[in-house]
C-alpha atoms as a PDB file:
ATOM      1  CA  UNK A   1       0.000   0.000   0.000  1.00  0.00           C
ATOM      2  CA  UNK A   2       1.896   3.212  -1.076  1.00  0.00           C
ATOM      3  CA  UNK A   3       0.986   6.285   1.139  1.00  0.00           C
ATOM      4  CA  UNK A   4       1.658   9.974   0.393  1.00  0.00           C
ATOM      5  CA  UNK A   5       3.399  10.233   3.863  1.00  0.00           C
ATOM      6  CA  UNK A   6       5.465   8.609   6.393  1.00  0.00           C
ATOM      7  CA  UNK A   7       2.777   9.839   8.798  1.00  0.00           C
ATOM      8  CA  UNK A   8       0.110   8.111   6.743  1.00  0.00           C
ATOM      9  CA  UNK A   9       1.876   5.129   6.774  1.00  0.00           C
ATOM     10  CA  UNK A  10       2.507   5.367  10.979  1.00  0.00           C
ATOM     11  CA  UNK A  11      -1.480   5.875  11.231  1.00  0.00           C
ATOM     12  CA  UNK A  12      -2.024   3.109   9.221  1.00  0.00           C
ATOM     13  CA  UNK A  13       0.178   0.934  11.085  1.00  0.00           C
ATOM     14  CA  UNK A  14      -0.699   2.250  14.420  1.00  0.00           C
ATOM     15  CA  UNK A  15      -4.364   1.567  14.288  1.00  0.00           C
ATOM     16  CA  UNK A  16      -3.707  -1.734  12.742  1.00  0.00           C
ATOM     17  CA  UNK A  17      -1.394  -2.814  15.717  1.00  0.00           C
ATOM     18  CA  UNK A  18      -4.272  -1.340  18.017  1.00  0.00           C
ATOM     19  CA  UNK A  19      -6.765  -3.615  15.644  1.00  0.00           C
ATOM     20  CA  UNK A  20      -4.132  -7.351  16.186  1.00  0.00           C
ATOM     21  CA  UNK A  21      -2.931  -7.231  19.218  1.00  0.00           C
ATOM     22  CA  UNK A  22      -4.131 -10.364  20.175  1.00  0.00           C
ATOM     23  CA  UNK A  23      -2.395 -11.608  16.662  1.00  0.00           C
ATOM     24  CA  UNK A  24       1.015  -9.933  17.759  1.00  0.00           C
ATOM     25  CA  UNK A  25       0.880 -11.243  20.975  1.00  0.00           C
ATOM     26  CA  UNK A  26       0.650 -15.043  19.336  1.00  0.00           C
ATOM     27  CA  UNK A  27       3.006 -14.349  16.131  1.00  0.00           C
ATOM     28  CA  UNK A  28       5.923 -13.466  18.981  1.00  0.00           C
ATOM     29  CA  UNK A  29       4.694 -15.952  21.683  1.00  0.00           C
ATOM     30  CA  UNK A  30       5.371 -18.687  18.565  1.00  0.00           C
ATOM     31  CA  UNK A  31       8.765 -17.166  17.940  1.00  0.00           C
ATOM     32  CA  UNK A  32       9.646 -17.033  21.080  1.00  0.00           C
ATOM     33  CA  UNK A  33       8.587 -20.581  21.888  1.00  0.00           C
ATOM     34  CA  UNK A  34      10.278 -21.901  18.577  1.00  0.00           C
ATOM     35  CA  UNK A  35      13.372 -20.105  19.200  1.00  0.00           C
ATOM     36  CA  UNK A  36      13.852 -21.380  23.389  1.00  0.00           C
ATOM     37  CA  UNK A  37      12.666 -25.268  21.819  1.00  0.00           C
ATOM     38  CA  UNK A  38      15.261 -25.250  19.466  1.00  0.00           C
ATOM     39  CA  UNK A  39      17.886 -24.424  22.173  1.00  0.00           C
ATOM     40  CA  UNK A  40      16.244 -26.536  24.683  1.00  0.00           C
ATOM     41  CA  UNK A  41      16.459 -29.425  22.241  1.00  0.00           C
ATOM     42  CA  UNK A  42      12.714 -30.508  23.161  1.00  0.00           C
ATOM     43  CA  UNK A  43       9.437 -28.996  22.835  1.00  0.00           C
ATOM     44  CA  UNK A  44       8.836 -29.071  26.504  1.00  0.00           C
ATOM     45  CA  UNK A  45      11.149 -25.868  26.741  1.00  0.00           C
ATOM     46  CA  UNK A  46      12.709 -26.046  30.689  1.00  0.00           C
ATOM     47  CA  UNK A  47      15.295 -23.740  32.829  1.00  0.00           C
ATOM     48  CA  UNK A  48      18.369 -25.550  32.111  1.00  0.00           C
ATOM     49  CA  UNK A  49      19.316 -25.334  36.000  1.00  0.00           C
ATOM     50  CA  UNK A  50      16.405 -25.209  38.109  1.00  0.00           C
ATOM     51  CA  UNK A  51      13.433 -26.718  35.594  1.00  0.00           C
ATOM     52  CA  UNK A  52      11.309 -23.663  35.351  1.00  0.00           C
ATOM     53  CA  UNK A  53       8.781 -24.391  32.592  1.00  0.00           C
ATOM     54  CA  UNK A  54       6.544 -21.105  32.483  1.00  0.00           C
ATOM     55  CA  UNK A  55       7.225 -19.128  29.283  1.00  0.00           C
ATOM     56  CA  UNK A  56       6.575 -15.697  30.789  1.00  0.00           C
ATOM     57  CA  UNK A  57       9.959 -15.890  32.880  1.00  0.00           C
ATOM     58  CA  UNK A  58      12.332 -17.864  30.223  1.00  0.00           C
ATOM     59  CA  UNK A  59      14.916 -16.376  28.590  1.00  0.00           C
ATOM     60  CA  UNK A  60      18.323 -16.773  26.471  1.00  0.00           C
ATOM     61  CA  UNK A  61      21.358 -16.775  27.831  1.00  0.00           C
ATOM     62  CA  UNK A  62      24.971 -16.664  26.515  1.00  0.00           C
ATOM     63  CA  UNK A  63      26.980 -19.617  27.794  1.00  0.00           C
ATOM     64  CA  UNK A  64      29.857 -17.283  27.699  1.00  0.00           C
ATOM     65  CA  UNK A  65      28.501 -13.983  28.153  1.00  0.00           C
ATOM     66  CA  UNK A  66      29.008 -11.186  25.975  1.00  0.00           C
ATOM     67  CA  UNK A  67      24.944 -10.295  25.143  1.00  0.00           C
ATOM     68  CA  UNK A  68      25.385  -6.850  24.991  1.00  0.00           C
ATOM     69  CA  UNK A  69      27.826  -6.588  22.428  1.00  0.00           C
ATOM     70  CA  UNK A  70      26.684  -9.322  20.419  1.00  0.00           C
ATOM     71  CA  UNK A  71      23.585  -7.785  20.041  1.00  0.00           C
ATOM     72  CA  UNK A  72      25.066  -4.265  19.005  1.00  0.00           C
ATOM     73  CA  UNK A  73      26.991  -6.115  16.467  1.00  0.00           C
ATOM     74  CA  UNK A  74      23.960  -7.405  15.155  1.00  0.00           C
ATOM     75  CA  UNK A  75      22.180  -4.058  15.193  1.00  0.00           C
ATOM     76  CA  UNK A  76      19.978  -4.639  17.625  1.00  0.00           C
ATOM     77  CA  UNK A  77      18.447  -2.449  20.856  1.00  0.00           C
ATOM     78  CA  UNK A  78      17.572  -4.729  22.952  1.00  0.00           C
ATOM     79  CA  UNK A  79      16.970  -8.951  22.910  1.00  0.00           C
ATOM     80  CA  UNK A  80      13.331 -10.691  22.880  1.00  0.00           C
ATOM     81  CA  UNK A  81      11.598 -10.538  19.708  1.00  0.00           C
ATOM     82  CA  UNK A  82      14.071  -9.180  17.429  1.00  0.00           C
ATOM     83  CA  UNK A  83      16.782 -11.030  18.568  1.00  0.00           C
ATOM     84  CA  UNK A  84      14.734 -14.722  18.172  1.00  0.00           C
ATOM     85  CA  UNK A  85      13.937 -13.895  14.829  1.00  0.00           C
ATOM     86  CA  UNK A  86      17.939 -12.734  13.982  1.00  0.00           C
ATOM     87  CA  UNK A  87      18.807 -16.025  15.466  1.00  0.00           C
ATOM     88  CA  UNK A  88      16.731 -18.086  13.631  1.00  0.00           C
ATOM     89  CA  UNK A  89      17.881 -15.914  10.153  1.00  0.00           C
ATOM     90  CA  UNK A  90      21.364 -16.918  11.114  1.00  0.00           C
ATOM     91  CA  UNK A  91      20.201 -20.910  11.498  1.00  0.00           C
ATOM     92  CA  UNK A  92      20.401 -20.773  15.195  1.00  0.00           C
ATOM     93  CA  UNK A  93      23.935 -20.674  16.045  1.00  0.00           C
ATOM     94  CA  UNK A  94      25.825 -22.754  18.958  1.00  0.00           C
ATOM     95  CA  UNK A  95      26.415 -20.580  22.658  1.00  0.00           C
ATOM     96  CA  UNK A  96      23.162 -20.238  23.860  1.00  0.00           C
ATOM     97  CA  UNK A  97      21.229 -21.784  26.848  1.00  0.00           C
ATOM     98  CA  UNK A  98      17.632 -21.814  28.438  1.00  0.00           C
ATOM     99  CA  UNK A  99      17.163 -20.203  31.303  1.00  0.00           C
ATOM    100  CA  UNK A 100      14.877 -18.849  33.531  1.00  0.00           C
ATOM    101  CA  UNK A 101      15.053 -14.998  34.871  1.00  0.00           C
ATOM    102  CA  UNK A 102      16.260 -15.995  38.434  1.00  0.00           C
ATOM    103  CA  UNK A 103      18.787 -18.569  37.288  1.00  0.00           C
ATOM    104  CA  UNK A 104      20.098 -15.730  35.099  1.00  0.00           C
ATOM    105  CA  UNK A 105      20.136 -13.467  37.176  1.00  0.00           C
ATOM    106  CA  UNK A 106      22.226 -15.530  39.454  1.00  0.00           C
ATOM    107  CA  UNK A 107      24.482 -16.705  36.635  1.00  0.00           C
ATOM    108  CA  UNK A 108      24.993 -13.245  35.748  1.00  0.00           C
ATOM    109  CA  UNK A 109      26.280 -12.793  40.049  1.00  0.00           C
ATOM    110  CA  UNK A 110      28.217 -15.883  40.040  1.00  0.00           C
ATOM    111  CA  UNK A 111      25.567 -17.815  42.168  1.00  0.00           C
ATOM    112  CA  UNK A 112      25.427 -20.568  39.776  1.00  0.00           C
END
């Protein structure tokens, strides 16, 4: 759909993201849950320390750390989203984990 504007176009996309949220919310619940399975190596997707199995609170980790930079190599603001989708583009490569936030968390402290 060509528009005349850029603020035409940010209308148009703004009312239709008011319009699909509940779409949005599944399309990056999916990617999310395909992107944790494939690094869980199951499709019961589980905190690789501690079990957790609730998708709200599971996250990626890097075995070896370095998720900031990584990221701003690959252009990115922030992880979620984004990131799962650039990670399945690059064919999901090796040095990632499942974890949950607390186990993370305590990773990231040297608790684990």
């Amino acid at each position: 759909m060509p528009y005349k504007t850029s603020e035409a176009r940010r209308a148009y996309r703004k009312k239709w993201r008011a319009k699909n949220k509940e779409k949005i919310a599944e399309t990056r619940r999916k990617v999310k849950l395909d992107t944790l399975s494939h690094y869980a190596g199951a499709l019961d997707v589980r905190c690789a320390y501690c079990e957790e199995a609730d998708l709200t609170v599971l996250q990626l980790d890097h075995i070896n750390g370095g998720g900031r930079q990584q990221r701003k190599e690959m252009g990115l603001a922030s992880a979620g989203y984004g990131f799962y989708l650039k990670l399945k583009k690059l064919g999901y490569p090796e040095g990632f984990q499942v974890l949950c936030a607390n186990c993370n968390i305590r990773k990231h402290f040297g608790a684990l």
